[in-house]
N, C-alpha and C. Protein backbone atom coordinates (compact mmCIF):
# COMPACT_ATOMS: atom_id res chain seq x y z
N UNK A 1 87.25 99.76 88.29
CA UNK A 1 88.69 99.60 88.28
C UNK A 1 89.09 98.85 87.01
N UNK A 2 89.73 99.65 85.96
CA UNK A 2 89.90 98.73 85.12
C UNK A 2 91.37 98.00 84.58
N UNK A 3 90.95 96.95 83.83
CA UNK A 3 92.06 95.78 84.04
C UNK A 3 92.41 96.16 83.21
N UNK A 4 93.85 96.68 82.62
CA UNK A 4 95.08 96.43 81.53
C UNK A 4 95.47 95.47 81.22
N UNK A 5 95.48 94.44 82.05
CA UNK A 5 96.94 93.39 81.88
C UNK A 5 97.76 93.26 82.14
N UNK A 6 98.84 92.35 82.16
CA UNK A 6 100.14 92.60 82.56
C UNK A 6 101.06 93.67 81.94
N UNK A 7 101.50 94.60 82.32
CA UNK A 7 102.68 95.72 81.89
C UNK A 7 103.52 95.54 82.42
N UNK A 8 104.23 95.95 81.03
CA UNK A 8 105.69 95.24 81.50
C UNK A 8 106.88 96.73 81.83
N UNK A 9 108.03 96.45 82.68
CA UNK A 9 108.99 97.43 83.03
C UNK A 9 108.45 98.50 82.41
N UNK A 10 109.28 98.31 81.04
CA UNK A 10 109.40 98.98 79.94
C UNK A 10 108.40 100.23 79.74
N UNK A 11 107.14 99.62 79.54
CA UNK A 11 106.09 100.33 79.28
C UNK A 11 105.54 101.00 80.49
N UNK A 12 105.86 100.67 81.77
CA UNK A 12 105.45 101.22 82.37
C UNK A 12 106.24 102.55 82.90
N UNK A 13 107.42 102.31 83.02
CA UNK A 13 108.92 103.46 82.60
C UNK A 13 108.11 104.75 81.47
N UNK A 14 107.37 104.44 80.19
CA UNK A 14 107.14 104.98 79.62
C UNK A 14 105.98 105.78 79.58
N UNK A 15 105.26 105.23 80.13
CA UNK A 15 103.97 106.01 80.97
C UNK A 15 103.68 106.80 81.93
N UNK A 16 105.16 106.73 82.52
CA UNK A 16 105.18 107.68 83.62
C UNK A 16 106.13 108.77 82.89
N UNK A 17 106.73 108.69 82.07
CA UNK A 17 107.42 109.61 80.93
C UNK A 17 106.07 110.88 80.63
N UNK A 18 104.88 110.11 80.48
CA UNK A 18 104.04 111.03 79.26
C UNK A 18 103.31 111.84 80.28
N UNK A 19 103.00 113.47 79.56
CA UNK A 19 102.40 114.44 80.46
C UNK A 19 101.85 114.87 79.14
N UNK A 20 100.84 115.72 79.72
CA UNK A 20 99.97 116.53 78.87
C UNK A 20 100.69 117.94 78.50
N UNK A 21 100.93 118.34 76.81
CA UNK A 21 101.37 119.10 76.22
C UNK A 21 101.31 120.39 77.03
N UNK A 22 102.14 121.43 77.24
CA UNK A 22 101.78 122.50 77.81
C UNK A 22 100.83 123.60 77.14
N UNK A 23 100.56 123.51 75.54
CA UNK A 23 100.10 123.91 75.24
C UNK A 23 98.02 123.80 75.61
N UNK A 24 98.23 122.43 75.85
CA UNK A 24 96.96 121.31 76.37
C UNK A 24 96.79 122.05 77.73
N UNK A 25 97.89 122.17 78.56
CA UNK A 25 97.58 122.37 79.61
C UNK A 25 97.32 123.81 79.99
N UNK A 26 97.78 124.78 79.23
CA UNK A 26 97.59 126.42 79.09
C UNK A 26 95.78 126.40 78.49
N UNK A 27 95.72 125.59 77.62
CA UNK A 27 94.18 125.10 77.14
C UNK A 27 92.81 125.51 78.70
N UNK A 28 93.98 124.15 78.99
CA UNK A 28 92.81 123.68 80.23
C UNK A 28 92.11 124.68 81.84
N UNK A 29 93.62 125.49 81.39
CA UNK A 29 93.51 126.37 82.64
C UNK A 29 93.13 126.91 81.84
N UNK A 30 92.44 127.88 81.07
CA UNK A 30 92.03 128.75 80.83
C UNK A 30 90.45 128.10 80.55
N UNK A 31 90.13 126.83 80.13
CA UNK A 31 88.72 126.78 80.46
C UNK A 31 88.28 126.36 81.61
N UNK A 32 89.00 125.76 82.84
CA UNK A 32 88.43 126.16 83.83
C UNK A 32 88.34 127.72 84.44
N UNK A 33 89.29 128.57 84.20
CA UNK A 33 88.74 129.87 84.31
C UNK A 33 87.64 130.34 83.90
N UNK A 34 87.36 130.11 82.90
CA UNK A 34 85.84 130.66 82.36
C UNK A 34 84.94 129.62 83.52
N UNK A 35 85.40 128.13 83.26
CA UNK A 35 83.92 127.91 84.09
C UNK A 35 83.87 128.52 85.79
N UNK A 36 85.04 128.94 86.21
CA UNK A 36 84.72 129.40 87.55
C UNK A 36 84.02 131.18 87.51
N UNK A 37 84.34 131.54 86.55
CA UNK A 37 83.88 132.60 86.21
C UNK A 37 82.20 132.87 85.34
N UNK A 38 81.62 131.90 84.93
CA UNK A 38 80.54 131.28 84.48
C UNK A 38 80.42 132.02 83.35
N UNK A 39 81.29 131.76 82.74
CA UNK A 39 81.50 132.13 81.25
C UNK A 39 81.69 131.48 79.92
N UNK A 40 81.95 130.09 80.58
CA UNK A 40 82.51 128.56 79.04
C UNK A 40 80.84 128.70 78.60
N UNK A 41 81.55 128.66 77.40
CA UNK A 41 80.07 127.78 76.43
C UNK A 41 79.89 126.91 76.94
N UNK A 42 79.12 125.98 76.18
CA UNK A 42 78.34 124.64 76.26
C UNK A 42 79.44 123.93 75.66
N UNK A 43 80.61 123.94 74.32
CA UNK A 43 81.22 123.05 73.63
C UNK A 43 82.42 123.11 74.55
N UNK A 44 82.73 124.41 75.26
CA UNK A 44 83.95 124.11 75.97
C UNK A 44 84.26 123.68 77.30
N UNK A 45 82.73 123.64 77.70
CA UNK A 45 82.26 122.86 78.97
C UNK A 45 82.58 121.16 78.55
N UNK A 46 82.44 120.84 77.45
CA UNK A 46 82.27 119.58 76.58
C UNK A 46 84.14 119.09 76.80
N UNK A 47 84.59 120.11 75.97
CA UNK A 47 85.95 120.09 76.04
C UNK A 47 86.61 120.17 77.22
N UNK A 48 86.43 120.79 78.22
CA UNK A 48 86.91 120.70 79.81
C UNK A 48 87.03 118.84 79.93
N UNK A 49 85.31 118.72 80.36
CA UNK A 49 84.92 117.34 80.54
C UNK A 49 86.17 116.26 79.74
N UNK A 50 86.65 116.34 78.11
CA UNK A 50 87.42 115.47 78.11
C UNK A 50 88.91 115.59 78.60
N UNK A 51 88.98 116.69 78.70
CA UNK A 51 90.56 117.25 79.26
C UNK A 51 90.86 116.45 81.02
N UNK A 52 89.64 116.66 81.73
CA UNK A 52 89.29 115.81 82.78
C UNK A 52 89.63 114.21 82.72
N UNK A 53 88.39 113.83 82.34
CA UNK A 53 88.22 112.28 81.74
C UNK A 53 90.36 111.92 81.43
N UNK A 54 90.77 112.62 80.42
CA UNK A 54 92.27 112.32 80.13
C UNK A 54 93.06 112.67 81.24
N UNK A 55 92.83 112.64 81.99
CA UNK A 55 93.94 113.54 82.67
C UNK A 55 93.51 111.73 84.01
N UNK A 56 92.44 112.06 84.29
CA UNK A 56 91.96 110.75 85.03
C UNK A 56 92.62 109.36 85.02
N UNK A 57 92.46 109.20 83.41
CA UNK A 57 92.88 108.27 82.77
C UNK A 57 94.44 108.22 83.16
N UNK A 58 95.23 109.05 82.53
CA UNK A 58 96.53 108.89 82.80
C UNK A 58 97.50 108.84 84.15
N UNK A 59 96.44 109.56 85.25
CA UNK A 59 96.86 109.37 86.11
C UNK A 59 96.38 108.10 86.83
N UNK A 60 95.48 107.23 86.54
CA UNK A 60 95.47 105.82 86.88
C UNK A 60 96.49 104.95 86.45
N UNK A 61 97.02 105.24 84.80
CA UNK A 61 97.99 104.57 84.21
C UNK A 61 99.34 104.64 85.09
N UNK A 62 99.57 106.25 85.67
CA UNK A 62 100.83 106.17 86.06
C UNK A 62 100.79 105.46 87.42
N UNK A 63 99.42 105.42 88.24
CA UNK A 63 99.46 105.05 89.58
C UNK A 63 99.68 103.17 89.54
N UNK A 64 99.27 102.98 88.32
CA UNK A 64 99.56 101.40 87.84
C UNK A 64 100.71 101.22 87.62
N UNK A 65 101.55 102.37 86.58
CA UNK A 65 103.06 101.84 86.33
C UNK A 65 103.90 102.05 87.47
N UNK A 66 103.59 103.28 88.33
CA UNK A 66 104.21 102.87 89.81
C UNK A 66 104.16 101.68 90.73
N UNK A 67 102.93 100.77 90.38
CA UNK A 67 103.08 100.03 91.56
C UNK A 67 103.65 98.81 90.75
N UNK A 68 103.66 98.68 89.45
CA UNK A 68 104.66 97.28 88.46
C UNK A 68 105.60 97.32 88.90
N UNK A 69 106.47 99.12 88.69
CA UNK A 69 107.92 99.14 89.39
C UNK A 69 108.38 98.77 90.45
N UNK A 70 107.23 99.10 91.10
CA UNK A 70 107.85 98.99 92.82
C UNK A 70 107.45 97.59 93.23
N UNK A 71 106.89 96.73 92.73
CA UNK A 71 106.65 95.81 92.29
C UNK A 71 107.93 94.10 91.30
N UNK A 72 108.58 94.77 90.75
CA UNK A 72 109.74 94.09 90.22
C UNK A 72 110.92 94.77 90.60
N UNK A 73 110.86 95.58 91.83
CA UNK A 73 112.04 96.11 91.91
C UNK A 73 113.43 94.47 93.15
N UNK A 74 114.27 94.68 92.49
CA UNK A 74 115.11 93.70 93.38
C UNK A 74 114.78 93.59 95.03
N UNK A 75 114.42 92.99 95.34
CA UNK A 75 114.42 93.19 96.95
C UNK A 75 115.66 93.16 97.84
C-alpha cells in the first residue's frame, strides 16, 4: 500500500480529471486481443504489462483522491 502523503483538494480534483488517451486505450484493446487470441509478441506482451501496471496505478490514485474528498467534505 503505498504512501503519497498528504493531497490536497486541489490535486486530488485533478486526478480524478486524468484518463488514459483514447488513442492508449484503442492501443490496449487491441493487445489484449492478440493475447486472448495467442498472437502478441514477446515486446507487446511487455507493453500490455505496462499499460496494466498504469492503469493500476491510477486507479489507486483516484481511489485515494476519492476518499481526501469525501474526506474534507463539510459535514
Amino acid at each position: 500500500r503505498p504512501h503519497f502523503g498528504e493531497m490536497t483538494s486541489k490535486t486530488a480534483k485533478t486526478i480524478l480529471g486524468l484518463s488514459i488517451p483514447e488513442p492508449e486505450r484503442a492501443r490496449m484493446k487491441a493487445l489484449l486481443a492478440k493475447a486472448k487470441a495467442g498472437t502478441i509478441s514477446r515486446e507487446e506482451s511487455l507493453d500490455l504489462d505496462e499499460y496494466e501496471r498504469a492503469g493500476n496505478m491510477l486507479s489507486v490514485l483516484k481511489a485515494k483522491a476519492r476518499r481526501i474528498l469525501k474526506a474534507k467534505k463539510p459535514a
